[in-house]
PDB file of N, CA and C in Angstrom:
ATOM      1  N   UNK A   1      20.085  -4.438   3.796  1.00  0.00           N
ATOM      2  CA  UNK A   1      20.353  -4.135   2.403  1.00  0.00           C
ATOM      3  C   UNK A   1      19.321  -4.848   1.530  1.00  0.00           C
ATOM      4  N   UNK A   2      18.799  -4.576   0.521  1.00  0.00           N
ATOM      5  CA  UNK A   2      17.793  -4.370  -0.255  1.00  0.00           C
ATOM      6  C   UNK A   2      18.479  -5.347  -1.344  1.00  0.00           C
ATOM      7  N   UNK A   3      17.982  -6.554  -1.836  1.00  0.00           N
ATOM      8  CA  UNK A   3      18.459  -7.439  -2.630  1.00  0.00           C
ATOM      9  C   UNK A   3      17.588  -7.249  -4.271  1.00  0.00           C
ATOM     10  N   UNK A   4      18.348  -6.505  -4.914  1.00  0.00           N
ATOM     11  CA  UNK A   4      17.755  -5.806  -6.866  1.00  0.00           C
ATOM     12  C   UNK A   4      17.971  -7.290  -7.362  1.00  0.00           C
ATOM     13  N   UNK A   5      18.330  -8.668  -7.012  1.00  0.00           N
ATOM     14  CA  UNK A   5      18.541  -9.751  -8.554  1.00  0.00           C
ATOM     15  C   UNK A   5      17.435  -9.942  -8.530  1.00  0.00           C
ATOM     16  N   UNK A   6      17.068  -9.971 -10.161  1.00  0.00           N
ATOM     17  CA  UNK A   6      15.554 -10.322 -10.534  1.00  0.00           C
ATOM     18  C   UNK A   6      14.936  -9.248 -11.081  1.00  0.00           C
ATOM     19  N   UNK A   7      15.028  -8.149 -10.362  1.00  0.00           N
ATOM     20  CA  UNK A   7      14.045  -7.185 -10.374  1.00  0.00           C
ATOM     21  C   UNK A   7      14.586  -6.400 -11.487  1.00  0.00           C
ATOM     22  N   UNK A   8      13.565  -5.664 -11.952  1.00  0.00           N
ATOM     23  CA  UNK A   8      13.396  -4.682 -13.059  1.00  0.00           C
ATOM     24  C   UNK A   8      14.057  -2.977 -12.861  1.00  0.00           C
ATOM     25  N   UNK A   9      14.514  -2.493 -12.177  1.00  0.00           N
ATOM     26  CA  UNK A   9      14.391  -1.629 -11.559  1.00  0.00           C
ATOM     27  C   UNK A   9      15.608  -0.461 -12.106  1.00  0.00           C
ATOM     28  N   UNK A  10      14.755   0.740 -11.900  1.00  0.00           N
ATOM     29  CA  UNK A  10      15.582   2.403 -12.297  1.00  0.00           C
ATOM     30  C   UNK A  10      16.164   2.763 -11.104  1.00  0.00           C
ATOM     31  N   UNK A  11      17.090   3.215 -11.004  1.00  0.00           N
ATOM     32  CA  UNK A  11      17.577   4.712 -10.028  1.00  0.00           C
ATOM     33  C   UNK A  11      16.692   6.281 -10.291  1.00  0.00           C
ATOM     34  N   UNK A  12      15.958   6.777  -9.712  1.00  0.00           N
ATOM     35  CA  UNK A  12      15.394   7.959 -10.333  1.00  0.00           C
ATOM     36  C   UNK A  12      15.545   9.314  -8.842  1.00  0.00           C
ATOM     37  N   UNK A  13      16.053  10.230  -9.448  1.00  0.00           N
ATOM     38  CA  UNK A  13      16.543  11.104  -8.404  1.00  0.00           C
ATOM     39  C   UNK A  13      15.711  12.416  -8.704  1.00  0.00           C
ATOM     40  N   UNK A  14      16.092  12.782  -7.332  1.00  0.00           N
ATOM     41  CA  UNK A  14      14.852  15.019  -7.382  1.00  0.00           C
ATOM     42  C   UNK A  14      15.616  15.185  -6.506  1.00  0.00           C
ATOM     43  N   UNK A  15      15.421  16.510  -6.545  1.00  0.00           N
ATOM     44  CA  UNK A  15      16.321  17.656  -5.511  1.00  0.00           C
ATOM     45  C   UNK A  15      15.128  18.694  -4.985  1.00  0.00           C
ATOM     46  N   UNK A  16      15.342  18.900  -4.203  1.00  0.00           N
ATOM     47  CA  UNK A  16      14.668  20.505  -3.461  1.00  0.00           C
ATOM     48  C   UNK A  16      15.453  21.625  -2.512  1.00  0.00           C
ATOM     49  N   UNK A  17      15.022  22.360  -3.082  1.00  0.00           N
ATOM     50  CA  UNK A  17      15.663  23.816  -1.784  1.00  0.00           C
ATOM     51  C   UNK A  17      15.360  23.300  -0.419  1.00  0.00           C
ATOM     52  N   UNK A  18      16.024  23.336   0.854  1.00  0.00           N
ATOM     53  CA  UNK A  18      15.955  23.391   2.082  1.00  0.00           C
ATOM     54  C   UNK A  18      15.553  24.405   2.624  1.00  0.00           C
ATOM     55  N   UNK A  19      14.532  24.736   3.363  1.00  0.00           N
ATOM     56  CA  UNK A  19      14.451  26.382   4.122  1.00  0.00           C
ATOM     57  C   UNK A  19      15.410  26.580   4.598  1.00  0.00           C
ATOM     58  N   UNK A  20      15.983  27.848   4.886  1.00  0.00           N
ATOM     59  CA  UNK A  20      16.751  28.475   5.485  1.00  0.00           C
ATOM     60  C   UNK A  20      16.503  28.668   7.156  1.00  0.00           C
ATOM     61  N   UNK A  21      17.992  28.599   7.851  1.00  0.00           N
ATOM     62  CA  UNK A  21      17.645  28.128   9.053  1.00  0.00           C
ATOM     63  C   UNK A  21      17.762  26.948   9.826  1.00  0.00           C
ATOM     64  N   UNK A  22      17.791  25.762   8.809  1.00  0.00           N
ATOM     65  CA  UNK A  22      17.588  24.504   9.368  1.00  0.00           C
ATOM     66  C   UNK A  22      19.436  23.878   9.514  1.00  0.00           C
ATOM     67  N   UNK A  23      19.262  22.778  10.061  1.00  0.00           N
ATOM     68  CA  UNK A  23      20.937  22.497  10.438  1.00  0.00           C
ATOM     69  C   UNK A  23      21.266  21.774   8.566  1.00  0.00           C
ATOM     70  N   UNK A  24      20.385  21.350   8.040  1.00  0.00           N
ATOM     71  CA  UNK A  24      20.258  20.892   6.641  1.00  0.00           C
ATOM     72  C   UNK A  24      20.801  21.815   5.327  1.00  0.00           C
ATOM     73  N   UNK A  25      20.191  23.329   5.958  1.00  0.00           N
ATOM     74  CA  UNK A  25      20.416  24.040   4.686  1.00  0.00           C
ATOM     75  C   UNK A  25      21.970  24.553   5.108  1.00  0.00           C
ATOM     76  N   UNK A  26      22.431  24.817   6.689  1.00  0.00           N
ATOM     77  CA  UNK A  26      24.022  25.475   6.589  1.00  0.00           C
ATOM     78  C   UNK A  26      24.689  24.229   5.690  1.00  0.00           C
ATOM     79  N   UNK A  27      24.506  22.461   6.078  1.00  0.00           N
ATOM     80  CA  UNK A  27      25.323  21.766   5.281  1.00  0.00           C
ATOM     81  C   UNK A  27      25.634  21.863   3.722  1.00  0.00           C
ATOM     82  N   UNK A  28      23.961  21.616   3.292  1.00  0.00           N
ATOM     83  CA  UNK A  28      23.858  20.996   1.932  1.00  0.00           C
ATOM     84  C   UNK A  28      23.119  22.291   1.159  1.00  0.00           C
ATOM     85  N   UNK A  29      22.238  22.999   1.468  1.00  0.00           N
ATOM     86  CA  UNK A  29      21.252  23.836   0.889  1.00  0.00           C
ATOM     87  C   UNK A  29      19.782  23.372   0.183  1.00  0.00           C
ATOM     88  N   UNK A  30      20.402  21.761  -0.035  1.00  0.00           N
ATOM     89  CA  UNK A  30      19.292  21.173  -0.977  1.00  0.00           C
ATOM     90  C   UNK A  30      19.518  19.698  -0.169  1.00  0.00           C
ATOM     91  N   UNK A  31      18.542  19.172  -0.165  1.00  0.00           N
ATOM     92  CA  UNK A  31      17.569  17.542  -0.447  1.00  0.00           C
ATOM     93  C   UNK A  31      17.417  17.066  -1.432  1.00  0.00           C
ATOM     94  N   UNK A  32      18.553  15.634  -1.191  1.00  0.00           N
ATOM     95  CA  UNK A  32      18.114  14.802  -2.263  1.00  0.00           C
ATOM     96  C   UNK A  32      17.694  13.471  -1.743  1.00  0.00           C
ATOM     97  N   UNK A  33      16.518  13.190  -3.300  1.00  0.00           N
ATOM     98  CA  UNK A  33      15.646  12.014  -3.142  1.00  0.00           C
ATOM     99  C   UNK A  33      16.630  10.890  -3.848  1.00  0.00           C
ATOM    100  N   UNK A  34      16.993   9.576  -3.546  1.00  0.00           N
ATOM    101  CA  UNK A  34      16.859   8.671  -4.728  1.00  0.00           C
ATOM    102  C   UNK A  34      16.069   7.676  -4.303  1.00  0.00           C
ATOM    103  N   UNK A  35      15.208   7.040  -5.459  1.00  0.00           N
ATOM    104  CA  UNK A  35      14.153   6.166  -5.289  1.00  0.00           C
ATOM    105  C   UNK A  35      14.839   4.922  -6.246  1.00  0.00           C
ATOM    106  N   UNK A  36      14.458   3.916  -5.845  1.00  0.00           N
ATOM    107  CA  UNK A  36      15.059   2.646  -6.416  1.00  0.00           C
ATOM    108  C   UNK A  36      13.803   1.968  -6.930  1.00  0.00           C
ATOM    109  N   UNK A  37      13.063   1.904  -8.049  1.00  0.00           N
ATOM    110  CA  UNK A  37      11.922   1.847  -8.716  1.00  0.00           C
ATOM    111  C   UNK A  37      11.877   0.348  -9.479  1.00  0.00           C
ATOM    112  N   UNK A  38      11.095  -0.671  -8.910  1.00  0.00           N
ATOM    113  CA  UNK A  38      10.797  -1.784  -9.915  1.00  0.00           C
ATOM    114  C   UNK A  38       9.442  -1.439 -10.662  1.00  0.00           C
ATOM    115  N   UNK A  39       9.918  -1.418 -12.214  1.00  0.00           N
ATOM    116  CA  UNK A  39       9.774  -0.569 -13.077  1.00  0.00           C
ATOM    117  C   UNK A  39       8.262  -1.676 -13.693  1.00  0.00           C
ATOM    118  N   UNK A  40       8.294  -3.077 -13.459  1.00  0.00           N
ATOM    119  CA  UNK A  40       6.773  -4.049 -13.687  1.00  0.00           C
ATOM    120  C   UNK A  40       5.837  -3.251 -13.028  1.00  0.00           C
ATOM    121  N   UNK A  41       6.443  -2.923 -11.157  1.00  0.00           N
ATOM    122  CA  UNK A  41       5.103  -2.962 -10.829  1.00  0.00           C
ATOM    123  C   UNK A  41       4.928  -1.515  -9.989  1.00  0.00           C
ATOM    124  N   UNK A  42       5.810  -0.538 -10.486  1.00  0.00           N
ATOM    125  CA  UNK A  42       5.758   0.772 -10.354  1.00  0.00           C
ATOM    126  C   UNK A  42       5.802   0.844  -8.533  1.00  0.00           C
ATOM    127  N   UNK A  43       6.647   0.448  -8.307  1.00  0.00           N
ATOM    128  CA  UNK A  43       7.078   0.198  -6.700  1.00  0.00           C
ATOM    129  C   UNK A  43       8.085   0.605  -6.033  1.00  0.00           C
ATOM    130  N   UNK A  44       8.095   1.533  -5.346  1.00  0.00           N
ATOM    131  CA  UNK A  44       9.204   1.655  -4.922  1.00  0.00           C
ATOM    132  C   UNK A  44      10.216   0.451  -3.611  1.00  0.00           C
ATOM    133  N   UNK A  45      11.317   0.343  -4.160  1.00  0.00           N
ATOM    134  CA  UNK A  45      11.759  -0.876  -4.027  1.00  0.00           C
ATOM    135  C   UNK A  45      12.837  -0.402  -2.553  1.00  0.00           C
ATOM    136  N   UNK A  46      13.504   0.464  -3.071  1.00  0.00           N
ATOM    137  CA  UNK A  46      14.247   1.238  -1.650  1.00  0.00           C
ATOM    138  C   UNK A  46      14.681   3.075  -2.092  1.00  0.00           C
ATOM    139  N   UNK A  47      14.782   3.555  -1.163  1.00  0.00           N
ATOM    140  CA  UNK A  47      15.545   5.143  -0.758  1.00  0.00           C
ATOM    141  C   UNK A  47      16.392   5.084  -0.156  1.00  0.00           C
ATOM    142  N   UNK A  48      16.530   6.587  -0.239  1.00  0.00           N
ATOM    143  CA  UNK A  48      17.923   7.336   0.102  1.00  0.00           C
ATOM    144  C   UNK A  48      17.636   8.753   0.451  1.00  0.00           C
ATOM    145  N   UNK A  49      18.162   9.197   1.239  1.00  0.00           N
ATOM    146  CA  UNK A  49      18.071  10.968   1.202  1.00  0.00           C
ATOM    147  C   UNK A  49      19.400  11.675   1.663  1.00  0.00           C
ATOM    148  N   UNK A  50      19.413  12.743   1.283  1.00  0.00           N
ATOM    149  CA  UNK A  50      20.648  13.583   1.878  1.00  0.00           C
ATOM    150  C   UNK A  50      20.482  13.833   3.245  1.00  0.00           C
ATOM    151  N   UNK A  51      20.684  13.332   4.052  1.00  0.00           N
ATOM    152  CA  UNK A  51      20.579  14.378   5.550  1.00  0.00           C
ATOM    153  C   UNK A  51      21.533  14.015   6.401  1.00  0.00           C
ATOM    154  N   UNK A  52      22.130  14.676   7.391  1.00  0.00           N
ATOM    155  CA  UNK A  52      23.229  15.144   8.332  1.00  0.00           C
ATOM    156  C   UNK A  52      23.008  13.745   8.879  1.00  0.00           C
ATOM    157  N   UNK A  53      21.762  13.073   9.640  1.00  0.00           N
ATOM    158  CA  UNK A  53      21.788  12.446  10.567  1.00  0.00           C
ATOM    159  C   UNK A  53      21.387  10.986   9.425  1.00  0.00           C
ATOM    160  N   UNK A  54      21.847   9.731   9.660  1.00  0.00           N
ATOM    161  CA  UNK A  54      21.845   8.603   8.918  1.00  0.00           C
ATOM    162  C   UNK A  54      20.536   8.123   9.306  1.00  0.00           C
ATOM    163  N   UNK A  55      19.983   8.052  10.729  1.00  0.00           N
ATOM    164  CA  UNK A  55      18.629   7.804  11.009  1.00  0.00           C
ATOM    165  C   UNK A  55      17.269   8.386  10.161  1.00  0.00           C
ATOM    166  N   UNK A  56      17.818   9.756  10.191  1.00  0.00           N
ATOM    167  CA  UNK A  56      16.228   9.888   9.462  1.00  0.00           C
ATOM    168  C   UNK A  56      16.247   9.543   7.898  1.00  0.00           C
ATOM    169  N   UNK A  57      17.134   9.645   6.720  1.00  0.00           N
ATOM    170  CA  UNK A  57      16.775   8.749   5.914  1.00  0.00           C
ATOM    171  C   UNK A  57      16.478   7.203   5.631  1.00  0.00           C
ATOM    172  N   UNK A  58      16.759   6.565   7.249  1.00  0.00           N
ATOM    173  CA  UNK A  58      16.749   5.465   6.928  1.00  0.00           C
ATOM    174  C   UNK A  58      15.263   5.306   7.487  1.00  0.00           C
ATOM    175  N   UNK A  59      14.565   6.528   8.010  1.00  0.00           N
ATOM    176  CA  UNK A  59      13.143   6.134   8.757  1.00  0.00           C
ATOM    177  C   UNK A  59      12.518   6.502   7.441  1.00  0.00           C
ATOM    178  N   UNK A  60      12.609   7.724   6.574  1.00  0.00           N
ATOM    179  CA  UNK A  60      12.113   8.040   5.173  1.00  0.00           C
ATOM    180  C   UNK A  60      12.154   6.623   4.509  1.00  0.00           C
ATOM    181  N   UNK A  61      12.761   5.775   4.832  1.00  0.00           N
ATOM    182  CA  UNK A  61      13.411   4.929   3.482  1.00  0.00           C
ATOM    183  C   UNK A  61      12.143   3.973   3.777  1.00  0.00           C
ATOM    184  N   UNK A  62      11.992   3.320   4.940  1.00  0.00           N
ATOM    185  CA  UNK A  62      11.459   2.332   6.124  1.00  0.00           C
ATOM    186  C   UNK A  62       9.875   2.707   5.373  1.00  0.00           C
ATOM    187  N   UNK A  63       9.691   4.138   5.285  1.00  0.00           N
ATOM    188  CA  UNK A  63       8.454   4.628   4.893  1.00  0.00           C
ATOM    189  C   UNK A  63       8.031   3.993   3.345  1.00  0.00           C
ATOM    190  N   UNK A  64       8.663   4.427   2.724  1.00  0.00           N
ATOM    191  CA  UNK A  64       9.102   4.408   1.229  1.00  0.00           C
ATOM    192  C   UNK A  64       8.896   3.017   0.492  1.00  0.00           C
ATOM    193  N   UNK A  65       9.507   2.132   1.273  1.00  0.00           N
ATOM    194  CA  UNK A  65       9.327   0.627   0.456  1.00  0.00           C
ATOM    195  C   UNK A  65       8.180   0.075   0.348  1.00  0.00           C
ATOM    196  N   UNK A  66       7.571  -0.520  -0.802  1.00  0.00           N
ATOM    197  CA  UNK A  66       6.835  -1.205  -0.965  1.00  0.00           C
ATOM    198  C   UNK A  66       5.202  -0.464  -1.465  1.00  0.00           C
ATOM    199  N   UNK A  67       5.713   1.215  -1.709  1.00  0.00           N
ATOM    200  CA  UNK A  67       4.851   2.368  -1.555  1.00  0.00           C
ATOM    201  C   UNK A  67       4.990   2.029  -2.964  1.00  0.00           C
ATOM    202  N   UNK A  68       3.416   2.174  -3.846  1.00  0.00           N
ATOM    203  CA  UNK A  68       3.076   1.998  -5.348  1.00  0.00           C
ATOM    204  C   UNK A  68       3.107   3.294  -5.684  1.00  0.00           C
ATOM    205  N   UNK A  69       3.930   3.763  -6.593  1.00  0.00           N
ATOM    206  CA  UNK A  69       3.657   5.135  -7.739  1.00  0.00           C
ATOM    207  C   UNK A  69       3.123   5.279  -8.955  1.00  0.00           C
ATOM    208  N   UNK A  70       2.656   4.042  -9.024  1.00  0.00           N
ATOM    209  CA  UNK A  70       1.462   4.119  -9.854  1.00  0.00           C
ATOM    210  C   UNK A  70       0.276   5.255 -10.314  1.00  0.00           C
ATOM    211  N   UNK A  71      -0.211   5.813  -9.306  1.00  0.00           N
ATOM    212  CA  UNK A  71      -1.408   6.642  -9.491  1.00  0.00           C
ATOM    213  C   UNK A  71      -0.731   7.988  -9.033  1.00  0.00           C
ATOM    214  N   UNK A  72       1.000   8.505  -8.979  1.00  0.00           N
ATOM    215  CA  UNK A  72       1.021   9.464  -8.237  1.00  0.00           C
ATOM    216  C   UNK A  72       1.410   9.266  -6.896  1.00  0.00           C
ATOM    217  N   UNK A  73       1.673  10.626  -6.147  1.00  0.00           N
ATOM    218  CA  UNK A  73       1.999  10.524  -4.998  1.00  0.00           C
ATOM    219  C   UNK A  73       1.285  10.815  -3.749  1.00  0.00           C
ATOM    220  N   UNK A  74      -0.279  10.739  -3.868  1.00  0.00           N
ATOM    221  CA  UNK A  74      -1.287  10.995  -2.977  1.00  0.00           C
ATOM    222  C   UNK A  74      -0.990  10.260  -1.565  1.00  0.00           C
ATOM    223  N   UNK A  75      -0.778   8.959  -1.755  1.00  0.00           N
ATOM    224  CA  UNK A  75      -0.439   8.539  -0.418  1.00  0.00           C
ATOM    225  C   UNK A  75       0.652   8.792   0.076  1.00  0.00           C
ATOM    226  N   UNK A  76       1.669   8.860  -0.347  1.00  0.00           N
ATOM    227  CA  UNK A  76       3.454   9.255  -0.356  1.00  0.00           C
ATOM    228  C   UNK A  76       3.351  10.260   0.516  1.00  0.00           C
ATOM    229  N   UNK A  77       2.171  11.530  -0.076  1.00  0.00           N
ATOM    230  CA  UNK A  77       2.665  12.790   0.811  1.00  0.00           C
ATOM    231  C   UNK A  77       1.651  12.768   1.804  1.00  0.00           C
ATOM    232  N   UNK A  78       0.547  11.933   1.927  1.00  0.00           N
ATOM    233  CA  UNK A  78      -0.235  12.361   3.408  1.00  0.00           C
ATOM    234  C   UNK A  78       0.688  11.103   4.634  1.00  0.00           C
ATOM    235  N   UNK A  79       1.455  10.218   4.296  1.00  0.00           N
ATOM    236  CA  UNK A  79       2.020   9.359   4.774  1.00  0.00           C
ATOM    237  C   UNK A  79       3.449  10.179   5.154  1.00  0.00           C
ATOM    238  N   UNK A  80       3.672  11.306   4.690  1.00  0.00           N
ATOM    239  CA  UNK A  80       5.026  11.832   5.058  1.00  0.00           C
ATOM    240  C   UNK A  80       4.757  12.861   5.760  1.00  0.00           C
ATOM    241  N   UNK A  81       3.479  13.962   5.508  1.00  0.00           N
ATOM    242  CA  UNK A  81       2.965  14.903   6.208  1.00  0.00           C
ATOM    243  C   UNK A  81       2.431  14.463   7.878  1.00  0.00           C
ATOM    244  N   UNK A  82       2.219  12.825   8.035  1.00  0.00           N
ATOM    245  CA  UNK A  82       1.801  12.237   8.799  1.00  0.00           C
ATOM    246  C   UNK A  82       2.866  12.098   9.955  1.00  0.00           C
ATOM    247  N   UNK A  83       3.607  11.562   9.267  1.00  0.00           N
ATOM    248  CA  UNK A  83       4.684  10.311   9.752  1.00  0.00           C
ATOM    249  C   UNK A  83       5.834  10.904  10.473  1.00  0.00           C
ATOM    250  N   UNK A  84       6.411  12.378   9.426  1.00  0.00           N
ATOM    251  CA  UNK A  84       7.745  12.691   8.590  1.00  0.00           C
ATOM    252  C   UNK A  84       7.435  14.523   9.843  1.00  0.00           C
ATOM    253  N   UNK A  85       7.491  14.462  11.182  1.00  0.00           N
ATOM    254  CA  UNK A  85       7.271  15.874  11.720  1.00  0.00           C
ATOM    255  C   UNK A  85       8.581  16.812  11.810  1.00  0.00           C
ATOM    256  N   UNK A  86       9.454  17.252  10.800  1.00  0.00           N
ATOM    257  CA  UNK A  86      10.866  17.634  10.997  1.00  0.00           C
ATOM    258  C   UNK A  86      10.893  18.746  10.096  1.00  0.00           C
ATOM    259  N   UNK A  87      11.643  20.204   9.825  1.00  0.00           N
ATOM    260  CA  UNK A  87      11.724  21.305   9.245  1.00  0.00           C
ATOM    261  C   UNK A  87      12.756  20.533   8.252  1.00  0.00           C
ATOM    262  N   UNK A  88      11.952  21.072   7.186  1.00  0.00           N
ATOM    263  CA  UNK A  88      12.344  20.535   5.696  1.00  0.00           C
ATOM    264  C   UNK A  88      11.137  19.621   5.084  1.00  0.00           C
ATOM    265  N   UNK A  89      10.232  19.022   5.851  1.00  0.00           N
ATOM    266  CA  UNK A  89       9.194  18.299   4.695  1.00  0.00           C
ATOM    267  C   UNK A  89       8.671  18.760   3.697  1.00  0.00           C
ATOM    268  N   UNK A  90       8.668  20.175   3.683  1.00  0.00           N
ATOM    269  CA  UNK A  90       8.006  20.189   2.404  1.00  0.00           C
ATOM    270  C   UNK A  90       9.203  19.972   1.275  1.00  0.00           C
ATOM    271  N   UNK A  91      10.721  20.000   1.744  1.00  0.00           N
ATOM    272  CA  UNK A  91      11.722  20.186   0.740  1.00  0.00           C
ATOM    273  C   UNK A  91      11.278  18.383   0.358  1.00  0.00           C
ATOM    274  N   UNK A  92      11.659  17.975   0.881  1.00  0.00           N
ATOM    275  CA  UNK A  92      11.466  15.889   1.053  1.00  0.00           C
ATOM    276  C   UNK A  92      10.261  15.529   0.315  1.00  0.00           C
ATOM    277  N   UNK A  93       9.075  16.303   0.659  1.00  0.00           N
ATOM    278  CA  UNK A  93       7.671  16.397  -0.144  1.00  0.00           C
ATOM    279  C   UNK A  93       8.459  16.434  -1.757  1.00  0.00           C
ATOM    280  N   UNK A  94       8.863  17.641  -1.585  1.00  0.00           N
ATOM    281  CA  UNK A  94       9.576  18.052  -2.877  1.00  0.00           C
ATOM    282  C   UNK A  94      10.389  16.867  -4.093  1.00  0.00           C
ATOM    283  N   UNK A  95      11.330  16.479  -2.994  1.00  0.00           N
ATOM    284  CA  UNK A  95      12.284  15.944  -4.084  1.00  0.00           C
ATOM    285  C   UNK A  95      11.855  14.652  -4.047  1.00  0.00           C
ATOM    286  N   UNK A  96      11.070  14.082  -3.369  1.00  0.00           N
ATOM    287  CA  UNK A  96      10.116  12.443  -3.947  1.00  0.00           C
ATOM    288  C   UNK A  96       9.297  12.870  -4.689  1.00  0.00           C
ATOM    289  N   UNK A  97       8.785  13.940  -4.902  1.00  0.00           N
ATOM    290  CA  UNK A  97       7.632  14.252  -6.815  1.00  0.00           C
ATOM    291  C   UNK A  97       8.620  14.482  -7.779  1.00  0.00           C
ATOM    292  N   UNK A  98       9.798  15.476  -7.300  1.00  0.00           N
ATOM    293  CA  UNK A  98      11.042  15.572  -8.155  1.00  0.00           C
ATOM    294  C   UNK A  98      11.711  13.770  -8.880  1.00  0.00           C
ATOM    295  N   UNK A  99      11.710  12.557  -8.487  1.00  0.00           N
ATOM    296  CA  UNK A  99      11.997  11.563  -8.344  1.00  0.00           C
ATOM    297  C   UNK A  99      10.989  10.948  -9.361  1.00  0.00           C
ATOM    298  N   UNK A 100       9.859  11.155  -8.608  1.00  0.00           N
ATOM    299  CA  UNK A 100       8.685  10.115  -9.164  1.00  0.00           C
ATOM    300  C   UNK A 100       8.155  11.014 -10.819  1.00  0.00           C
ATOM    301  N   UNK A 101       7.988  11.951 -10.645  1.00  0.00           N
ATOM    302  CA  UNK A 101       8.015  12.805 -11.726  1.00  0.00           C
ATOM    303  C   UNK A 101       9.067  12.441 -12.846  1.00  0.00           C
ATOM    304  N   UNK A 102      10.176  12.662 -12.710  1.00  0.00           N
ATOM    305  CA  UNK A 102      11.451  11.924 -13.641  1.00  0.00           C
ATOM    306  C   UNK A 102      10.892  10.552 -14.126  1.00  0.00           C
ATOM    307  N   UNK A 103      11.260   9.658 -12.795  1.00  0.00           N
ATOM    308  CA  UNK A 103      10.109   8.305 -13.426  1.00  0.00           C
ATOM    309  C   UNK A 103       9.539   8.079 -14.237  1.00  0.00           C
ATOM    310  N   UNK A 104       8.116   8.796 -13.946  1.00  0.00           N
ATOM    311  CA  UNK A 104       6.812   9.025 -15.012  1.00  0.00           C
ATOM    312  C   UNK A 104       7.114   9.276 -16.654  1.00  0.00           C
ATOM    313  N   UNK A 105       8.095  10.378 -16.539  1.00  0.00           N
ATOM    314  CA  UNK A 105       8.924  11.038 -17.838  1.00  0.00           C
ATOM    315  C   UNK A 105       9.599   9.798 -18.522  1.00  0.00           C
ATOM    316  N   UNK A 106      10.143   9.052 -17.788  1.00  0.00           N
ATOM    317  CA  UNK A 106      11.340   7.665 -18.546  1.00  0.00           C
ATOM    318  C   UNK A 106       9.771   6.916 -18.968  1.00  0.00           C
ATOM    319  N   UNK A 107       9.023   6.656 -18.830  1.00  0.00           N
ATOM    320  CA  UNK A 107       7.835   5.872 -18.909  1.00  0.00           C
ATOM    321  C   UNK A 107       6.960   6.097 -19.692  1.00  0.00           C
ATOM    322  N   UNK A 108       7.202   7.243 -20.446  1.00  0.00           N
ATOM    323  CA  UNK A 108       6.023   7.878 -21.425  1.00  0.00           C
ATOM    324  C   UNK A 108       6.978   7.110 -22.745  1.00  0.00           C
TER     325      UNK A 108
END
């Protein structure tokens, strides 16, 4: 568990469509992101995702910490396109810009 005293930090959430087909879309239809954002140093601090199995958001999550959103999500998605080999990445692609995007928006 991920210890927030001290820290600065947002909840910021995205959603995406699931392809059809997958054991993801009979459950839920959609993917959700939440990103736990310390908001000084534009960091993601911890995640979360919707999925059937508790392992793979917690390997997304494992990915996720300590990842800067600062400049965007350039590394985020060649690090998930990399990492992340499972039907639905592009939905997951999806709802971490859905996330970080919101972010950006609270920040203007």
């Amino acid at each position: 568990m991920v210890d927030y005293a001290g820290r600065n930090t947002v909840l910021a959430a995205g959603f995406a469509q699931v392809p059809k087909g997958t054991t993801l879309y009979e459950l839920y239809t959609l993917v959700g992101c939440v990103l736990i954002i310390d908001v000084d140093d534009d960091v993601i601090v911890d995640a979360s995702f919707t999925f059937v199995m508790e392992k793979t958001s917690d390997y997304l999550a494992h990915l996720l910490r300590g990842k800067s959103i600062a400049n965007g999500v350039g590394e985020i998605t060649k690090l998930i396109q990399e990492r992340f080999l499972a039907p639905g990445q592009g939905a997951v692609l999806q709802s971490i810009r859905a996330a970080i995007d919101r972010y950006h928006e609270m920040r203007k």
